[in-house]
Protein backbone atom coordinates (compact mmCIF):
# COMPACT_ATOMS: atom_id res chain seq x y z
CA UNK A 1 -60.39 95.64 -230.13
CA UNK A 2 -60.69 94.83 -233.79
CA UNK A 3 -64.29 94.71 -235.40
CA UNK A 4 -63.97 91.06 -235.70
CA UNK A 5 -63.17 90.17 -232.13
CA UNK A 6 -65.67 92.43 -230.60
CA UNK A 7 -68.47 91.12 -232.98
CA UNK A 8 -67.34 87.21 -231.60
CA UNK A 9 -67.42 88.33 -228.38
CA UNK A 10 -70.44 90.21 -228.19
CA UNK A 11 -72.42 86.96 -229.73
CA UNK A 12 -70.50 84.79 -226.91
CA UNK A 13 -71.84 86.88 -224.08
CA UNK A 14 -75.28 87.18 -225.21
CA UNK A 15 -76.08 83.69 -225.31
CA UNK A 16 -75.42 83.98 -221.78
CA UNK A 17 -77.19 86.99 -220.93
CA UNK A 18 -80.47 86.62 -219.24
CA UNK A 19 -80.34 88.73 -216.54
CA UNK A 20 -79.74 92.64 -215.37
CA UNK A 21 -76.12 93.18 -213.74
CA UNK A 22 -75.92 91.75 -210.24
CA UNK A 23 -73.05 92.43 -207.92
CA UNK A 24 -73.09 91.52 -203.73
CA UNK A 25 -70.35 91.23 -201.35
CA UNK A 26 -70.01 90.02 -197.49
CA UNK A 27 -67.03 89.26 -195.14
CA UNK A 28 -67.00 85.39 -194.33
CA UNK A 29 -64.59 85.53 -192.36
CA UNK A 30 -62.77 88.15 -190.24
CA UNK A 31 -59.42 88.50 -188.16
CA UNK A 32 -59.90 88.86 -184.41
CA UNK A 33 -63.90 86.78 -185.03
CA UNK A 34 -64.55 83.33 -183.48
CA UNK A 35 -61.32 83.94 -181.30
CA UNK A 36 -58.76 83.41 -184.38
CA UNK A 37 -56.18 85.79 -184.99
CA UNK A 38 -56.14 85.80 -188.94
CA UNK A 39 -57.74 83.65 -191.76
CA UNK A 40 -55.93 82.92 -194.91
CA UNK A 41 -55.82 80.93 -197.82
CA UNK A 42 -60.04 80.42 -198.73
CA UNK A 43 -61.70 77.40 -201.45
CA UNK A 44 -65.09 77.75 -202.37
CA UNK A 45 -67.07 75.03 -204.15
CA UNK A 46 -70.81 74.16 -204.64
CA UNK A 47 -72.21 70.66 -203.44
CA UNK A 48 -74.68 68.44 -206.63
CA UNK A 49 -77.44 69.63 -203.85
CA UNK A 50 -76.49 72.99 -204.03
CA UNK A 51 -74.56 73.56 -200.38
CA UNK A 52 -72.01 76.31 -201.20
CA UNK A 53 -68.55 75.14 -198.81
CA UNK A 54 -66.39 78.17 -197.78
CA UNK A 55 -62.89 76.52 -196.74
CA UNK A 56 -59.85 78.50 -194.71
CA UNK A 57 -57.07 78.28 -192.18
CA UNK A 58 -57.84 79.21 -188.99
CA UNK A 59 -54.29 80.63 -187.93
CA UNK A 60 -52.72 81.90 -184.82
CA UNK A 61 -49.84 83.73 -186.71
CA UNK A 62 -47.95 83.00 -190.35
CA UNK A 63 -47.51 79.77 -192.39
CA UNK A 64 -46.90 76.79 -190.40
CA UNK A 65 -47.57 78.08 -186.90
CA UNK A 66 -50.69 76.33 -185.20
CA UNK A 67 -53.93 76.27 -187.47
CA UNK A 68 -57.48 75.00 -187.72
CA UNK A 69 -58.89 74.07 -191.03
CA UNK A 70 -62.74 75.68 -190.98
CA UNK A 71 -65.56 76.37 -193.08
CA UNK A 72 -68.75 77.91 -193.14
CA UNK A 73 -71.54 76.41 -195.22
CA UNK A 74 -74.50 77.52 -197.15
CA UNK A 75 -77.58 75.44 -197.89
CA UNK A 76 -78.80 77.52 -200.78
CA UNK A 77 -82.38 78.11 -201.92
CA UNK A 78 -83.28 80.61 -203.74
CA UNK A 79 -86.57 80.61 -203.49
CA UNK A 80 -86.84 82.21 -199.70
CA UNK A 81 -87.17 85.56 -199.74
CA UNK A 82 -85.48 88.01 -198.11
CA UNK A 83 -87.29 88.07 -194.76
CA UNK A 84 -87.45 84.56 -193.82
CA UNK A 85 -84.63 82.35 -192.48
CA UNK A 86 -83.13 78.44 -193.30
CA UNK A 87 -82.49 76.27 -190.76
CA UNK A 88 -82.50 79.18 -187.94
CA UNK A 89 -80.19 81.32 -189.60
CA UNK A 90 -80.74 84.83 -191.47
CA UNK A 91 -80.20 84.72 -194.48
CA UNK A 92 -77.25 86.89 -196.51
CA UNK A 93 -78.90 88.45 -199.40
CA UNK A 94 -82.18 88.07 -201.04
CA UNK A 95 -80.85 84.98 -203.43
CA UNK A 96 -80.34 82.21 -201.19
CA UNK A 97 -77.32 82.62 -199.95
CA UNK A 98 -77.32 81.45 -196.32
CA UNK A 99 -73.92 81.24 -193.78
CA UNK A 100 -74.50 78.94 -190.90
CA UNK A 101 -71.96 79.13 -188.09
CA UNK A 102 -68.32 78.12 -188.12
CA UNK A 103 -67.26 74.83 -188.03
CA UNK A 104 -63.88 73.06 -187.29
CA UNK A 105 -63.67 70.44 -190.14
CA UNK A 106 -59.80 69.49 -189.27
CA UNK A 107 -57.99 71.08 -185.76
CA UNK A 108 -54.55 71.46 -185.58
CA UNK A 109 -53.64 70.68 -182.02
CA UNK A 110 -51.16 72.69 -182.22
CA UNK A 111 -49.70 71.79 -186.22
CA UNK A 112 -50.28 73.60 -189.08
CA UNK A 113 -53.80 72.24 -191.04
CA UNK A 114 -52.39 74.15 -194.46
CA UNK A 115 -53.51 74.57 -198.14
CA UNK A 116 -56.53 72.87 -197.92
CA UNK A 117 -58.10 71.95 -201.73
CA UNK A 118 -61.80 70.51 -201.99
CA UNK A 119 -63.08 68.22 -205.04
CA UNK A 120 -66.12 66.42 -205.45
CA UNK A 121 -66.32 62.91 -207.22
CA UNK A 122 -69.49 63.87 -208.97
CA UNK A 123 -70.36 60.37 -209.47
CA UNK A 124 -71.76 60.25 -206.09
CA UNK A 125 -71.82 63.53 -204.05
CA UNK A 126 -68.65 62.53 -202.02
CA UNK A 127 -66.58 65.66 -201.06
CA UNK A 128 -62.85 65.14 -200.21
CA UNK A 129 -60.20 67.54 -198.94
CA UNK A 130 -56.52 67.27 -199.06
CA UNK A 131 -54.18 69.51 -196.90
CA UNK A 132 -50.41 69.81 -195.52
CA UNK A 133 -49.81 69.15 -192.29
CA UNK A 134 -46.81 70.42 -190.57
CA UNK A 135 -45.47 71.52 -187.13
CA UNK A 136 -42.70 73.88 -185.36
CA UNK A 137 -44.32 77.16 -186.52
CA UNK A 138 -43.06 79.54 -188.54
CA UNK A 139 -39.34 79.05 -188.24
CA UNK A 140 -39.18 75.12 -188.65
CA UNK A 141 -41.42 75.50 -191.76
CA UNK A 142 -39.04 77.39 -193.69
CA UNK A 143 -36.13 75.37 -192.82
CA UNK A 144 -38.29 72.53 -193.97
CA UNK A 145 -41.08 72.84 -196.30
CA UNK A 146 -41.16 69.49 -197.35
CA UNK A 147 -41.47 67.49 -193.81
CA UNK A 148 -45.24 67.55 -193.35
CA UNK A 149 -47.80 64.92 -194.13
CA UNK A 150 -50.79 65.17 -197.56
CA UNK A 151 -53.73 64.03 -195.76
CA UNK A 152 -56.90 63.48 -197.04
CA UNK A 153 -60.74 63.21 -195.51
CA UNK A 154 -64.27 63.00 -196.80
CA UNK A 155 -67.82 64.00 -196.64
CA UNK A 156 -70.53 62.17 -197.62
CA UNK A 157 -73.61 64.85 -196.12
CA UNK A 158 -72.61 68.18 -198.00
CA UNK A 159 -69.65 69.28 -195.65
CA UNK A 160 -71.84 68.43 -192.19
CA UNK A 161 -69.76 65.75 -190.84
CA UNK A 162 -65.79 64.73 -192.07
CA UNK A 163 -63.99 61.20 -191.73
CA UNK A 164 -60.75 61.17 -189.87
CA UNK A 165 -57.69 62.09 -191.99
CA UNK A 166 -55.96 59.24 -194.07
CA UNK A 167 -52.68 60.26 -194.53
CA UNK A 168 -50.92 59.74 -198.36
CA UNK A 169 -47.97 60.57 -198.03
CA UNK A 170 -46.29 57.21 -198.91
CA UNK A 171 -48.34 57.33 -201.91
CA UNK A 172 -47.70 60.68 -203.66
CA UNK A 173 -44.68 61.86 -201.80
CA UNK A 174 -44.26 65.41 -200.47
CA UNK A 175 -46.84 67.59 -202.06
CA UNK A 176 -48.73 70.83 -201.05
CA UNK A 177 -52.44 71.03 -202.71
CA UNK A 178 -53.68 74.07 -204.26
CA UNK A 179 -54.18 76.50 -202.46
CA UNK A 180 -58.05 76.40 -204.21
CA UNK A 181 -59.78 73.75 -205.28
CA UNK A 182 -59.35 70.26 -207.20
CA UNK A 183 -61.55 69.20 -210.38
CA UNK A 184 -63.02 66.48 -212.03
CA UNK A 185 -62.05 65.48 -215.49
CA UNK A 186 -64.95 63.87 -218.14
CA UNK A 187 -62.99 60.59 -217.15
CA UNK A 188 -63.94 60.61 -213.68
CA UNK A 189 -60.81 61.20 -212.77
CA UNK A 190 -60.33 63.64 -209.54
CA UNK A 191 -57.31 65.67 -209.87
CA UNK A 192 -56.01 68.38 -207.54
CA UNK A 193 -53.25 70.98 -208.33
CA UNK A 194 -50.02 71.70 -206.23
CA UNK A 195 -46.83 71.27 -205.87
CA UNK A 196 -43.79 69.25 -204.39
CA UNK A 197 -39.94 69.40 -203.65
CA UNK A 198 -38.90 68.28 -207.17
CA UNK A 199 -34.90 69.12 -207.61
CA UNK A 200 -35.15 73.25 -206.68
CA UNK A 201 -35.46 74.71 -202.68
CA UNK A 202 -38.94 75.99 -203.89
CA UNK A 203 -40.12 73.02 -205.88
CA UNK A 204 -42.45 72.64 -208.85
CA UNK A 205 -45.80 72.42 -209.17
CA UNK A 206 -47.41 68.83 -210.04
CA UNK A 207 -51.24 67.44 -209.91
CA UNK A 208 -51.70 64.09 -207.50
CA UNK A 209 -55.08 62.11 -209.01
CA UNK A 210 -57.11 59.31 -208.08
CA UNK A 211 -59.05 56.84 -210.63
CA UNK A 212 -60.68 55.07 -208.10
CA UNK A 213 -63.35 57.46 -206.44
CA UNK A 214 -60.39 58.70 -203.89
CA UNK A 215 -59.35 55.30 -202.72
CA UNK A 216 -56.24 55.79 -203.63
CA UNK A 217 -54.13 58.28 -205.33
CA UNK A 218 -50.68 58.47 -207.77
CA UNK A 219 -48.58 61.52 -208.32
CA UNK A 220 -47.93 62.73 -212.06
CA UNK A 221 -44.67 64.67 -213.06
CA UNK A 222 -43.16 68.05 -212.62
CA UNK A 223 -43.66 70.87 -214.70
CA UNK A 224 -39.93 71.81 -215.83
CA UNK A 225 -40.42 75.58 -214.73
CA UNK A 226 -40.01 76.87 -211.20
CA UNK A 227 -43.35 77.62 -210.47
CA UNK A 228 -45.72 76.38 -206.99
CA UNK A 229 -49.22 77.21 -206.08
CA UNK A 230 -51.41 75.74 -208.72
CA UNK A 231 -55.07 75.41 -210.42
CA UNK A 232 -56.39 73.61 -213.43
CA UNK A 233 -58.91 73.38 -215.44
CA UNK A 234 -59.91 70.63 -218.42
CA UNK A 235 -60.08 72.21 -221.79
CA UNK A 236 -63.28 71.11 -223.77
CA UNK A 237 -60.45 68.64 -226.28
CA UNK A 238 -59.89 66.93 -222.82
CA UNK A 239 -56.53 68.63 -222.13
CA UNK A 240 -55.35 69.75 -219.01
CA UNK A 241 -54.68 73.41 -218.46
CA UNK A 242 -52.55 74.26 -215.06
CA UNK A 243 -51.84 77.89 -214.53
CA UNK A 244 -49.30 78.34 -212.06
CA UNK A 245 -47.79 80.84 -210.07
CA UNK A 246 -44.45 81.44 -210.86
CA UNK A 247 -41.08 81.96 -209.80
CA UNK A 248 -39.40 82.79 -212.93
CA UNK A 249 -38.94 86.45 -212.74
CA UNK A 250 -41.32 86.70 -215.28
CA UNK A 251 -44.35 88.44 -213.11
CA UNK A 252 -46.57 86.05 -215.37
CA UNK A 253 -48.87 82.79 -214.94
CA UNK A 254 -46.93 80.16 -216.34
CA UNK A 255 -49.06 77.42 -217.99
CA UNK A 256 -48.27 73.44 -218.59
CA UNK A 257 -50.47 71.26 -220.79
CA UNK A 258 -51.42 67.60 -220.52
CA UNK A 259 -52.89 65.24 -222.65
CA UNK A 260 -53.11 62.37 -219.86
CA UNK A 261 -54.62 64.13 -217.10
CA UNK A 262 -51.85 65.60 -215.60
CA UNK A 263 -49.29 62.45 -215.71
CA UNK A 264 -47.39 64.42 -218.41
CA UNK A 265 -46.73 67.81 -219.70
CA UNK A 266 -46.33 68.35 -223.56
CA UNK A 267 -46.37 71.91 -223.45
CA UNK A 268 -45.23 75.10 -221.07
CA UNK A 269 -45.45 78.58 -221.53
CA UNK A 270 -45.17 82.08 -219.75
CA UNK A 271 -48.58 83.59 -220.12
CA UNK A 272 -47.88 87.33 -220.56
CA UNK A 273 -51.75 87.99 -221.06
CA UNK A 274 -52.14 86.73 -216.96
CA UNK A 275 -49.66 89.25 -215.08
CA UNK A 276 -49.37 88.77 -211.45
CA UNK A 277 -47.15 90.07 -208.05
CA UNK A 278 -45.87 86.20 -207.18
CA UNK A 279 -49.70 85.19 -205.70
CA UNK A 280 -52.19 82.33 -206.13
CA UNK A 281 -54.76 82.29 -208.83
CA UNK A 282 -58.12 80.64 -209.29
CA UNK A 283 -59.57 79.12 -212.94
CA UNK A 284 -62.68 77.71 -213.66
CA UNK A 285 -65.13 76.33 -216.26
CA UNK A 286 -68.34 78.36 -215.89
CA UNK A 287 -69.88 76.50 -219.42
CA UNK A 288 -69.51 74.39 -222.53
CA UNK A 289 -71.11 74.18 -225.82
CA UNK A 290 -72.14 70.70 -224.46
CA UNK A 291 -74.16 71.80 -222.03
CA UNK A 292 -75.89 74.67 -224.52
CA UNK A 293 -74.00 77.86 -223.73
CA UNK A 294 -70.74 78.80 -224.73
CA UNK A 295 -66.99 77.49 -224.16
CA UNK A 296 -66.27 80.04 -221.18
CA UNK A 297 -63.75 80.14 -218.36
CA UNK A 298 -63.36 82.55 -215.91
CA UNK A 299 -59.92 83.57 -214.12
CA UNK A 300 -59.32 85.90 -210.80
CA UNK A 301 -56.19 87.74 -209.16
CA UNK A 302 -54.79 90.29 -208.84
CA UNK A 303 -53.26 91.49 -212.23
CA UNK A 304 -50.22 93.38 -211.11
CA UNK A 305 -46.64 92.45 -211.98
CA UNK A 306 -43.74 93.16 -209.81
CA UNK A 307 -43.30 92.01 -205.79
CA UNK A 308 -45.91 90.72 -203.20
CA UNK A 309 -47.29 93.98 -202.21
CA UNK A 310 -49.10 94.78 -205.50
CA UNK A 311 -51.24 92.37 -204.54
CA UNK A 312 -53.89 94.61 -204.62
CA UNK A 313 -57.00 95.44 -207.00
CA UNK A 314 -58.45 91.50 -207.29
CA UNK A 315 -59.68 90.99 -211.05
CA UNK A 316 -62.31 88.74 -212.73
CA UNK A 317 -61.37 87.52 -216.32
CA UNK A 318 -63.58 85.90 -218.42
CA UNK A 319 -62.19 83.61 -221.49
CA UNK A 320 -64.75 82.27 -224.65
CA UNK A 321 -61.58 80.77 -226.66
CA UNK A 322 -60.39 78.17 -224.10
CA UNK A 323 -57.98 80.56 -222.30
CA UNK A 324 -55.68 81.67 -225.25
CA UNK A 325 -57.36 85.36 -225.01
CA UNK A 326 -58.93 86.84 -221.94
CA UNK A 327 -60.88 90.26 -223.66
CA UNK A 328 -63.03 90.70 -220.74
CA UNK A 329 -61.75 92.19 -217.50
CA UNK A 330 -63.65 93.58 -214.34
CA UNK A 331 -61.98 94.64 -211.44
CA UNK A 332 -63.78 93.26 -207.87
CA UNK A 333 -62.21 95.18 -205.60
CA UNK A 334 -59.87 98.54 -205.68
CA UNK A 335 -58.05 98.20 -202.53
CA UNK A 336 -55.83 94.97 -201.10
CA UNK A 337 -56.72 91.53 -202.45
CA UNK A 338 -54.56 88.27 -202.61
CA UNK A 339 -55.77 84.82 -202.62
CA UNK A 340 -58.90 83.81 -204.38
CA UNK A 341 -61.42 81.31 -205.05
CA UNK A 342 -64.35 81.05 -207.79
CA UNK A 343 -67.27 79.27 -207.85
CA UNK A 344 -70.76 78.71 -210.37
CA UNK A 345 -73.92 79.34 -208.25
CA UNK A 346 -76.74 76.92 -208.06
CA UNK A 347 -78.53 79.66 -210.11
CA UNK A 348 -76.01 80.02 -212.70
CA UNK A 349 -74.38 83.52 -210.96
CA UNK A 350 -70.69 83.70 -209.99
CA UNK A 351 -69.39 83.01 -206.37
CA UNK A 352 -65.37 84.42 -205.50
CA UNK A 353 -64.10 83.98 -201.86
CA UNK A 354 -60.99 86.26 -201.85
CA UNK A 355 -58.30 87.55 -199.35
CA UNK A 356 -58.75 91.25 -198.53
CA UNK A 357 -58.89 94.38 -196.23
CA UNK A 358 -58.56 97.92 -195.83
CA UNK A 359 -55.12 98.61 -194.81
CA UNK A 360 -53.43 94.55 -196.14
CA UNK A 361 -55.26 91.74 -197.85
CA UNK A 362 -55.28 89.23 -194.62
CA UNK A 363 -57.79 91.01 -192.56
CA UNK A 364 -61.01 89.09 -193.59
CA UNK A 365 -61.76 86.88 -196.48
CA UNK A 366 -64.62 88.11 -198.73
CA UNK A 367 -67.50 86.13 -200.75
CA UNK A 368 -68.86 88.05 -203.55
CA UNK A 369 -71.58 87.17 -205.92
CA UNK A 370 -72.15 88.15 -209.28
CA UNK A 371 -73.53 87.26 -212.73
CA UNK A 372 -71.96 87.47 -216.18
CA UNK A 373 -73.93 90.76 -217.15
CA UNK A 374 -72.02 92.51 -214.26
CA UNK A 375 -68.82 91.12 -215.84
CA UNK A 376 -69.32 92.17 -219.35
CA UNK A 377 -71.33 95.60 -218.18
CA UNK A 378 -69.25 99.20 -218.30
CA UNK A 379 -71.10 100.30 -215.29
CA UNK A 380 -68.83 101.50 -211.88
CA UNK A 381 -68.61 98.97 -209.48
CA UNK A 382 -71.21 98.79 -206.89
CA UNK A 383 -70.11 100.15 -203.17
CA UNK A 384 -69.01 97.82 -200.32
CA UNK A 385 -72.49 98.46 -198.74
C-alpha cells in the first residue's frame, strides 16, 4: 500500500476508533433444532428501538420444497450485565445481546416461504418483509422459477406480531427479493434488491420500491448483465449502488448505478476488487460524514472466485471511498461460509448473520459481533469458543 493511501486510511479509521478489538460469535440457528431439517438464507436488521431481527427459512429439504419463514429476536440493552436476564431469557454475551425463542413469522403450509428481505420505513418504526412464495418442491421450482407470488407483511411492535401477507404480484411482476435486506433512501423511499425473469432463463436483477410508506409498490428496470441475488446501498451523492451476484463467468460482483433510486441504471461494471464463487453478498452503510464519522461501508462474502464450493472463508470488507477501493479485509471465519447478512449495533459494533458449518456452510447460521478495531486490528482471529 502506497504511503499516501495508508496515511488516508489510517486517519479514516481512527476517527472511528474508540474502543479495544471485540470479536463474539453464536449459532442462531442450527439444522436438526426446533424440529427443522436445515436453515438457509438469514437477514439481520436492527429496529429505531434497538430490537435486533434475525430472519431465515425454515426448510424441510432444498429451494422450493415446504418452508417456514422464522426469526429470532433480540431486545437489546446493553446495560444488563452479564448475570442477569431480559424478559426471562439468558442473555448471549455480556453486551446486550439477548435471543428469545423462535418464532414462525410466515408458515408455509406446505409452499415454499423463500428469500425473505426486511426494511424499515424509518419514518415511523414500521418493519415490512417481502418474500417468494412458491409450491411443488424442488423439482417444479426449477422448471418454473418465475410462478410464485411477492408477498409482503408488516410489523408495527419490533417483529412481535406480523399482518397477513398482501400479495404484489400484479404490481411488480415476478420478482425474488434479496436474499438480505432492503434500505431506505434520504427520500424516504424504501427500496429492496432482487431480481425477476427479464428476457434470460436466469433473469436479471432489478429493485421494486415504494414512495408511499409500503402502500404500494412499482418495479424499476433491469440491469443489462446476467446477474440475480442482489443488495444496495445509497452512496452519500444520493446514487444507488447494487452489487450483484453474477452470472457472467466473470467470478466478480457486478455493480449497476442509479441516479433515480433504482428506476434506471446509468452505469454497470464487473467489480474485479469483489471476487466471489457465484453466492449472495451483503453491503451496508455503517457511517457518513453527516452524521460526524467518516463515509464507510462495509461488505461480506466469501472472496473466492471459481464454482459454488469455494464458498468458504466468509470475509468482512470495509470501504472509506464510497466502494471504489476496499483496503481493509478480515476474514470471519476459516472454514465453510455462504450467505450473509450485516448489521450496525445499537452500540455502534458490527452484527453479521452468515451461513456456515464444519463439514458444508448449511448446517447452522451464525451471528457474530464485532467492532471496527477488530476489523482494522492484525491480531489472529479469536477461537469459536
Amino acid at each position: 500500500m502506497r504511503l499516501g493511501h495508508f496515511l488516508a486510511l489510517f486517519f479514516a479509521l481512527s476517527s472511528v476508533s474508540r474502543a479495544e478489538p471485540l470479536f463474539r460469535r453464536q449459532d442462531i440457528f442450527t439444522s436438526g433444532v426446533d424440529g427443522v431439517n436445515i436453515y438457509r438464507i438469514p437477514a439481520l436488521i436492527v429496529s429505531p428501538r434497538g430490537t435486533i431481527l434475525a430472519f431465515c427459512e425454515a426448510r424441510e429439504g432444498d429451494d422450493g420444497d415446504p418452508t417456514d419463514l422464522v426469526l429470532k429476536r433480540s431486545l437489546y440493552d446493553g446495560r444488563l450485565n452479564k448475570a442477569r436476564k431480559l424478559n426471562g431469557y439468558e442473555r448471549v454475551f455480556g453486551n446486550g445481546v439477548n435471543w428469545e425463542r423462535m418464532q414462525v413469522v410466515l408458515p408455509g403450509k406446505g409452499k415454499a416461504i423463500m428469500q425473505n428481505s426486511p426494511v424499515i420505513d424509518l419514518n415511523n418504526g414500521t418493519i415490512f418483509i417481502v418474500c417468494y412464495e412458491v409450491s411443488g418442491g424442488l423439482e417444479q421450482h426449477l422448471k418454473d422459477v418465475w410462478r410464485g407470488r411477492v408477498l409482503v407483511l408488516k410489523s408495527t411492535d419490533d417483529g412481535a406480531t406480523w399482518s397477513p401477507p398482501v400479495d404484489i404480484t400484479p404490481s411488480v411482476g415476478a420478482f425474488v427479493a434479496g436474499p438480505g435486506v432492503g434500505i431506505q433512501l434520504k427520500s424516504g423511499r424504501l427500496v429492496i434488491p432482487g431480481y425477476g425473469p427479464n428476457t434470460s432463463a436466469k433473469g436479471s436483477s432489478r429493485v421494486i420500491y415504494s414512495d408511499d410508506h409500503g402502500q404500494t409498490w412499482r418495479s424499476g428496470s433491469y440491469v443489462t448483465g446476467k446477474t440475480d441475488e442482489s443488495q444496495a446501498v445509497e452512496l452519500v451523492d444520493g446514487t444507488l449502488m447494487l452489487n450483484m451476484r453474477s452470472n457472467r463467468g466473470k467470478w466478480c460482483r457486478y455493480v449497476a448505478l442509479s441516479r433515480n433510486g433504482g428506476e434506471t441504471w446509468y452505469k454497470e461494471y464487473d467489480d474485479e476488487r469483489l471476487p466471489e464463487p457465484g453466492c449472495q453478498a451483503s453491503i451496508l452503510r455503517y457511517s457518513t460524514e453527516s452524521n460526524g464519522e467518516k463515509n464507510l461501508l462495509l461488505f461480506s462474502n466469501p472472496p473466492n472466485p471459481g464454482p459454488w464450493s469455494n464458498r468458504t472463508k466468509l470475509t468482512v470488507k470495509l470501504s472509506y471511498d464510497e466502494g471504489q477501493t476496499w483496503r481493509v479485509s478480515r476474514r470471519v471465519s476459516d472454514g465453510p461460509g455462504a450467505y450473509s447478512c450485516l448489521t450496525v449495533l445499537p452500540d455502534g459494533t458490527i452484527g453479521l448473520l452468515y451461513e456456515t458449518g464444519d463439514t458444508h456452510p448449511y448446517e447452522k447460521i451464525t451471528f457474530v459481533q464485532f467492532n471496527l478495531e477488530w476489523l482494522a486490528s492484525s491480531f489472529t482471529n479469536p477461537s469459536e469458543k
